[in-house]
Protein backbone atom coordinates (compact mmCIF):
# COMPACT_ATOMS: atom_id res chain seq x y z
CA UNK A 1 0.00 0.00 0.00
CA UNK A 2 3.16 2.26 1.17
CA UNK A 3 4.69 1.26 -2.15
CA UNK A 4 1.72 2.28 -4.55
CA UNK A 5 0.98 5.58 -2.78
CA UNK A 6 4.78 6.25 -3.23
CA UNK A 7 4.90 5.60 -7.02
CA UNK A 8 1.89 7.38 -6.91
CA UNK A 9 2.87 10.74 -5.38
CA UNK A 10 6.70 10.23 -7.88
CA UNK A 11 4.18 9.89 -10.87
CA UNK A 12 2.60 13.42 -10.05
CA UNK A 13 5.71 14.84 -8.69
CA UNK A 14 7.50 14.24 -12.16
CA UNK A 15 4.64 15.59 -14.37
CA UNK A 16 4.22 18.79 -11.91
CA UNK A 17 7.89 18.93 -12.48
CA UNK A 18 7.57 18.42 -16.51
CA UNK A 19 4.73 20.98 -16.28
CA UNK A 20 6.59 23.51 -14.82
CA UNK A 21 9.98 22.86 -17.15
CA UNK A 22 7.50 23.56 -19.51
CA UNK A 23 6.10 26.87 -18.65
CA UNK A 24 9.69 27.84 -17.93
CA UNK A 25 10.87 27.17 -20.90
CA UNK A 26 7.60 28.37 -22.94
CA UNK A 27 7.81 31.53 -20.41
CA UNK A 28 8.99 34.46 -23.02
CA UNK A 29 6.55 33.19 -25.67
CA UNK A 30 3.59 33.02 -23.24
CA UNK A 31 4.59 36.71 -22.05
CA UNK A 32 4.87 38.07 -26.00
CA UNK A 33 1.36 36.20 -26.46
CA UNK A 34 -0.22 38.28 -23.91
CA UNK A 35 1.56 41.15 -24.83
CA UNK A 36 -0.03 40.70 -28.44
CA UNK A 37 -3.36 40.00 -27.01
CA UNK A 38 -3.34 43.21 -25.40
CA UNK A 39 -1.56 45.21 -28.10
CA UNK A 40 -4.88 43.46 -30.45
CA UNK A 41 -7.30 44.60 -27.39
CA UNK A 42 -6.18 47.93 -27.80
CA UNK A 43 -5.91 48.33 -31.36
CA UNK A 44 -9.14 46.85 -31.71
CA UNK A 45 -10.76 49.60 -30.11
CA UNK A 46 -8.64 52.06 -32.22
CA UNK A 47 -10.01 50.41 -35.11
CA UNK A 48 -13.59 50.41 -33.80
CA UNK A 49 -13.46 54.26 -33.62
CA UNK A 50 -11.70 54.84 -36.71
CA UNK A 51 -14.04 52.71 -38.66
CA UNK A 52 -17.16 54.67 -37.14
CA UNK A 53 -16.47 57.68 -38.13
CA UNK A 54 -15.47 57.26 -41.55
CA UNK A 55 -18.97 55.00 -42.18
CA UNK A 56 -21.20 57.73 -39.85
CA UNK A 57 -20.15 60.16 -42.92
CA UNK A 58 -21.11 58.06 -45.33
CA UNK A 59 -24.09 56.74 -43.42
CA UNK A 60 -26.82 58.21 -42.10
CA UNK A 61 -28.08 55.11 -40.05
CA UNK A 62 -26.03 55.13 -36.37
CA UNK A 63 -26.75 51.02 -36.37
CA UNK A 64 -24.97 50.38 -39.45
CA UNK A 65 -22.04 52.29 -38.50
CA UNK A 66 -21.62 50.51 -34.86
CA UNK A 67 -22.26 47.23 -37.05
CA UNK A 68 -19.48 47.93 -39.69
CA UNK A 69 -17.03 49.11 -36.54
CA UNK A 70 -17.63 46.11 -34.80
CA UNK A 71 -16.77 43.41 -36.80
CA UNK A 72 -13.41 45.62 -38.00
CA UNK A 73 -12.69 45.12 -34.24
CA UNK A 74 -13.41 41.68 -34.12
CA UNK A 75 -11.47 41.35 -37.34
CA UNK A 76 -8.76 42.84 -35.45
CA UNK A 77 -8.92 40.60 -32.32
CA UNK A 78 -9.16 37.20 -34.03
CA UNK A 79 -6.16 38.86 -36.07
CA UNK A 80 -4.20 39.41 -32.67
CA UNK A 81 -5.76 35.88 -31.49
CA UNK A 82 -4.19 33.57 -34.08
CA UNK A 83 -0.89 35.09 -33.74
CA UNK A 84 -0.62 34.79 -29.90
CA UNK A 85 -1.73 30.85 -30.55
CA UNK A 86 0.73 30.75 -33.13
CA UNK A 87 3.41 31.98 -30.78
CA UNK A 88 2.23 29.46 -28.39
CA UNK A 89 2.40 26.84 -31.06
CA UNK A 90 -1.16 26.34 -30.85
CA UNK A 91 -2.52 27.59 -34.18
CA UNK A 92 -3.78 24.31 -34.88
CA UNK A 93 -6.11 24.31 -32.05
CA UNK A 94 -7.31 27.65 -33.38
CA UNK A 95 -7.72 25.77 -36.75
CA UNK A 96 -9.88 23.02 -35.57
CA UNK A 97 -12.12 25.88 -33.70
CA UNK A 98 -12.65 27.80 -36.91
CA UNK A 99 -13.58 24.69 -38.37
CA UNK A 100 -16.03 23.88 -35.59
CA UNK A 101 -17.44 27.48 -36.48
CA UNK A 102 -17.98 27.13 -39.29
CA UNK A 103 -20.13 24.43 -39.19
CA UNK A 104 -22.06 26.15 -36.90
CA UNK A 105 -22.36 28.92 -38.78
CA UNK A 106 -23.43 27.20 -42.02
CA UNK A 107 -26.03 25.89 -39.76
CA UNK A 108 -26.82 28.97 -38.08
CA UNK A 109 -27.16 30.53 -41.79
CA UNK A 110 -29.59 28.19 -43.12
CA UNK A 111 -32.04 28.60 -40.18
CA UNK A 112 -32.00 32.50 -40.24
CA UNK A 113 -31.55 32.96 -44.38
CA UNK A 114 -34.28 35.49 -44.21
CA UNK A 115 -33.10 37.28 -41.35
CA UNK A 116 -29.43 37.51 -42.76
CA UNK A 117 -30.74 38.49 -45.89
CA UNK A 118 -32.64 41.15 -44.89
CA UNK A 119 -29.48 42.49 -42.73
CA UNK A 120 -27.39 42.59 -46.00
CA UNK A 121 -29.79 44.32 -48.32
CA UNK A 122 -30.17 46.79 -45.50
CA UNK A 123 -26.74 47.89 -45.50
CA UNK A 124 -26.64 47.80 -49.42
CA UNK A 125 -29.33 50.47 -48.93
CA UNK A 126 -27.42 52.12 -45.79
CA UNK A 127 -24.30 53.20 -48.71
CA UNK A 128 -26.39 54.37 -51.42
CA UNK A 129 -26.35 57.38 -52.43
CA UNK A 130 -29.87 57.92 -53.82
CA UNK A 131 -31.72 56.62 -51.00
CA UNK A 132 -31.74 58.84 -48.11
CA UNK A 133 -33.94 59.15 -44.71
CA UNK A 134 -35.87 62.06 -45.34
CA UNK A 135 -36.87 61.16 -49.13
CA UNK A 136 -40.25 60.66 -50.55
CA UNK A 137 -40.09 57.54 -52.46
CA UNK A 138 -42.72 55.30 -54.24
CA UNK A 139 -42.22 51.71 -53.82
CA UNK A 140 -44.38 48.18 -53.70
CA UNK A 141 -47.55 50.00 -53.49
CA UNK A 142 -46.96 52.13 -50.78
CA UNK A 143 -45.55 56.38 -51.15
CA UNK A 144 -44.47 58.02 -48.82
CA UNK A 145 -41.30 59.82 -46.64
CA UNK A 146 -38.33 57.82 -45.65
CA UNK A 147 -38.04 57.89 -41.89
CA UNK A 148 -35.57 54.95 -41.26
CA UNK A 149 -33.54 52.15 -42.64
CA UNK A 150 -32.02 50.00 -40.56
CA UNK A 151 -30.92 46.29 -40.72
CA UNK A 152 -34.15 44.48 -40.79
CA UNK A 153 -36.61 46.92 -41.93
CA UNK A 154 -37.44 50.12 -44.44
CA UNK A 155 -40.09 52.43 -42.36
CA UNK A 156 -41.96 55.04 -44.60
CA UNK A 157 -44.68 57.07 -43.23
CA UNK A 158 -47.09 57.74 -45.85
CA UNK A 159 -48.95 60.90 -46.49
CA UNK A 160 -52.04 59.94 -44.29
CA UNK A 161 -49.48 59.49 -41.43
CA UNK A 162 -49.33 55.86 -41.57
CA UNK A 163 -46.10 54.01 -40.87
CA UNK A 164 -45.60 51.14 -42.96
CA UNK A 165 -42.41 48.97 -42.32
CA UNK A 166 -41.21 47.15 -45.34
CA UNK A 167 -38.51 44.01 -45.28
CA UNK A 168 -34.85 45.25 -47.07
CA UNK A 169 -35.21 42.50 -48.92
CA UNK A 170 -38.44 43.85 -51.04
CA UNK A 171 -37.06 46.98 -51.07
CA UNK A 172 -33.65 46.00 -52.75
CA UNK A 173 -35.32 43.32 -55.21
CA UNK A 174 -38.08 45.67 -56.73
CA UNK A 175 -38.50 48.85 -58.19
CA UNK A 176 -38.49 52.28 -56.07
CA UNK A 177 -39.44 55.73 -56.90
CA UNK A 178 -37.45 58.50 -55.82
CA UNK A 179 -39.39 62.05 -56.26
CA UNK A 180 -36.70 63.64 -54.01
CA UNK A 181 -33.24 63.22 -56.88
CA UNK A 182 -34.97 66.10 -58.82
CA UNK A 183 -36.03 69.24 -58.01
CA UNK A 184 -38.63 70.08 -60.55
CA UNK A 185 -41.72 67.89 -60.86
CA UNK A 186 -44.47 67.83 -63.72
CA UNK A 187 -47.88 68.58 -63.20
CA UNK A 188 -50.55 66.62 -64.90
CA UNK A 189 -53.94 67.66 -65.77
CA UNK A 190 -57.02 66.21 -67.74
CA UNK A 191 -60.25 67.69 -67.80
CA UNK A 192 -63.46 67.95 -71.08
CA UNK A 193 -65.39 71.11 -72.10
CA UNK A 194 -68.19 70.90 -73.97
CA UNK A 195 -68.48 70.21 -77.71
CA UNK A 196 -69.95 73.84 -78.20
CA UNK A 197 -66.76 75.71 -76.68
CA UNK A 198 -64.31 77.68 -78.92
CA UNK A 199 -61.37 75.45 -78.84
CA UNK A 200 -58.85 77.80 -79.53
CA UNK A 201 -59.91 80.20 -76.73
CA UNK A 202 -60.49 76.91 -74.31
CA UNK A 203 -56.45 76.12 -75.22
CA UNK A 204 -55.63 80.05 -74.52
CA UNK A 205 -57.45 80.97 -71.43
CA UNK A 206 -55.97 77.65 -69.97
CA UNK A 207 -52.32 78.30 -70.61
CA UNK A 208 -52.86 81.75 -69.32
CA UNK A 209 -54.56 81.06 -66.25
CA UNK A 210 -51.67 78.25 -65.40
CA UNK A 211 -49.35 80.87 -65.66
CA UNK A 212 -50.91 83.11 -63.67
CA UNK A 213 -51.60 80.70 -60.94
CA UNK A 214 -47.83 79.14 -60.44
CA UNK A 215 -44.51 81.64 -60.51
CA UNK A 216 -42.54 78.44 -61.55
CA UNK A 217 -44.55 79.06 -64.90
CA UNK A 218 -42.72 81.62 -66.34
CA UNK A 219 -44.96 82.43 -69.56
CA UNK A 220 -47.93 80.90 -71.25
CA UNK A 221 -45.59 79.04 -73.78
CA UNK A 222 -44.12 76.75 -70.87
CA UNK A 223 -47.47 75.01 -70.76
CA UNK A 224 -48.48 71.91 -72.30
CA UNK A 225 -51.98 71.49 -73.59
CA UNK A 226 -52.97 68.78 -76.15
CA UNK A 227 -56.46 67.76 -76.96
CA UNK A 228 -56.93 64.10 -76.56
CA UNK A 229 -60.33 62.61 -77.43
CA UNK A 230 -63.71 63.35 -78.57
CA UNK A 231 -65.27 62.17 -75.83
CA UNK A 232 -68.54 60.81 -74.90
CA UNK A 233 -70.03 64.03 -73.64
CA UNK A 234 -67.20 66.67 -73.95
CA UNK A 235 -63.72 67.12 -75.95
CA UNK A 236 -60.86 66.22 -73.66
CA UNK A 237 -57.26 67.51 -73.52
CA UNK A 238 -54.19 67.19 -71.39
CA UNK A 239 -52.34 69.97 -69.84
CA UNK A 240 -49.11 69.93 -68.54
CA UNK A 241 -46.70 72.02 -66.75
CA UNK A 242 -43.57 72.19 -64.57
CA UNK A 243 -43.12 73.10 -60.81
CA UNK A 244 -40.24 73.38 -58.81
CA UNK A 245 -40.85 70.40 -56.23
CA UNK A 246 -38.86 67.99 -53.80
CA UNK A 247 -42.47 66.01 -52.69
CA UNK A 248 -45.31 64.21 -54.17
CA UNK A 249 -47.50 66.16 -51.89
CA UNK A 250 -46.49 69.60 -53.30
CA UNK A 251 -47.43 67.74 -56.88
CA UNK A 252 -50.88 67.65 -54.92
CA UNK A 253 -50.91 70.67 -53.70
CA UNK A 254 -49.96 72.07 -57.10
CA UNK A 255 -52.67 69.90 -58.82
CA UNK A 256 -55.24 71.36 -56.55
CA UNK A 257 -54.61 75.01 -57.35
CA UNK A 258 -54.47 74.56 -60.74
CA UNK A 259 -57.79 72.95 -60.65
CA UNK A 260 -59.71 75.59 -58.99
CA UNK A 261 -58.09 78.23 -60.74
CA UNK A 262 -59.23 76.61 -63.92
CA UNK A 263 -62.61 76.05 -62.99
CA UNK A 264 -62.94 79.54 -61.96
CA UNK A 265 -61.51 80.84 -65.35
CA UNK A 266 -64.27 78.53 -67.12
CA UNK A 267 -66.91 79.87 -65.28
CA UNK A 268 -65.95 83.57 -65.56
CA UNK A 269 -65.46 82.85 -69.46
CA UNK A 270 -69.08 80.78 -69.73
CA UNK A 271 -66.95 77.60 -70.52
CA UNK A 272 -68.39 74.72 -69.86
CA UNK A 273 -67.38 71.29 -68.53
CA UNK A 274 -69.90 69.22 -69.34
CA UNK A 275 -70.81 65.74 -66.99
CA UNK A 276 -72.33 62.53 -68.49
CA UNK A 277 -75.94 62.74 -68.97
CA UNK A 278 -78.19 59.62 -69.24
CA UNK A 279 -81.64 60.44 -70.51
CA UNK A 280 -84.79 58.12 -70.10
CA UNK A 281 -86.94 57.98 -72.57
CA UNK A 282 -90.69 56.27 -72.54
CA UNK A 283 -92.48 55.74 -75.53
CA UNK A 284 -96.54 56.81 -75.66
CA UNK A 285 -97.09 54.50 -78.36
CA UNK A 286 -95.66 51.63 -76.19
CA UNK A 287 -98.11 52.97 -73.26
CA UNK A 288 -101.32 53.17 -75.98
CA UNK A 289 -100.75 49.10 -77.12
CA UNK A 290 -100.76 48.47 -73.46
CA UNK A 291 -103.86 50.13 -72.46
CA UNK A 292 -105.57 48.58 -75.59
CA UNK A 293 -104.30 45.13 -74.61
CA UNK A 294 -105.80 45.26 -71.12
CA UNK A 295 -108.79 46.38 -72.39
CA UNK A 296 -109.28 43.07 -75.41
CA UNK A 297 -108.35 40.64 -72.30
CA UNK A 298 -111.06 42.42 -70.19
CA UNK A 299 -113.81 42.02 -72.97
CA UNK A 300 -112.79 38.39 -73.46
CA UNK A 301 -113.12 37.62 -70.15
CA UNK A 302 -116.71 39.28 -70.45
């Protein structure tokens, strides 16, 4: 029993012993390993600051900045990471942990596909140029102003001051409508007058009154007017003009004027702008061959 607890306590005596020949002679390369770890710490944050405030200039949303600036730090780290293993001579341990990782993450990926794809259309979004919070855009059915894009989710809040919250992903895959690039909109406008009007003075008074109305409209020439159709109870045109404009709700606005302006100009003038009619017509004669119907059954009957 003496003899076995004595091999016993030798056994650990020799590997404490091996242990510590080991960490003596592995002492200068564990001391540069932490001295890289905490040369990686530091530059790590370095890098995290730097990298926010080049991407906050670029980008207006604070989440994708701190996203971007993270993983450069964590770049950096795993950077200062594998060379401290290396030092240690344990880069192959690191190895078989990336390897692990990745696994994971493939895994990880598959589940949350959506998620992670939404995440990189939003910062696609985040760095163009074109797309900015503040815009009025026009985009899978919905218009509106631009109030925030962030890494899930495009928020617009429409012109009846409802918020609607779109996925990146729609956003990125389909067509959008930016009224906001430009700074000069154009005005559309079809109305009729009736077929008795004077055409020429109809096309005059129009373009005059347009001009009048909008100080963007510099002279009568500037506006568009085309007659379109004869129509089914009036003669139709289209009239067109610019305006200097950065939303879809100063097109309204615009629109609006132009529309009572017009109508008073017609009615001042005599013009008129004539509204389907539907006329009902009964027939005597029809009413007559009834009556005298009745009355043969009646005398039959008799």
């Amino acid at each position: 029993m003496d003899t076995a607890f004595s091999e016993a306590f030798d056994g650990l005596v020799t590997k404490l012993e091996g242990w510590f020949a080991t960490i003596i002679h592995y002492l200068p390369n564990i001391a540069l390993a932490i001295l890289v770890s905490v040369a990686a710490y530091f530059v790590a944050k370095y890098v995290n600051n730097f990298t926010y405030k080049i991407i906050s200039k670029r980008v207006k949303q604070d989440s994708v900045s701190k996203m971007m600036s993270r993983i450069a730090a964590v770049v950096v780290v795993l950077i200062g990471l594998y060379i401290s293993l290396g030092i240690l001579n344990l880069s192959k341990t690191l190895t078989s942990l990336l390897a692990t990782a990745g696994v994971a993450g493939l895994a990880i990926g598959l589940a949350l596909q959506n998620t992670l794809s939404n995440t990189v259309a939003g910062i696609s979004l985040s760095f163009r140029e074109k797309i900015q919070i503040g815009n009025w855009v026009e985009t899978n059915g919905h218009s509106g102003e631009v109030m925030d894009i962030n890494l899930k989710e495009f928020v617009i809040k429409e012109a009846d001051n409802n918020i609607v919250i779109l996925p990146n992903k729609m956003i990125l895959e389909n067509p959008l409508k930016n009224y906001s690039l430009t700074t000069r909109m154009r005005v559309a406008l079809n109305c009729g007058v009736g077929y008795e009007s004077d055409l020429e003075e109809v096309k005059r008074l129009t373009k005059q009154t347009i001009a009048e109305t909008f100080d963007q409209v510099e002279s009568a020439d500037d506006v568009e007017f085309y007659y379109e159709e004869f129509g089914g109870s009036s003669i139709n045109y289209l009239c067109r003009f610019w305006i200097d404009s950065e939303s879809l709700l100063e097109k309204y606005r615009a629109k609006t004027s132009a529309i009572i302006a017009i109508k008073k100009a017609y009615d001042k003038a005599g013009i008129n702008i004539p509204f389907p009619i539907r006329t009902l017509q009964f027939d005597n004669k029809l009413s007559v061959e009834g009556e005298q119907v009745a009355k043969q059954n009646e005398f039959s009957n008799n």
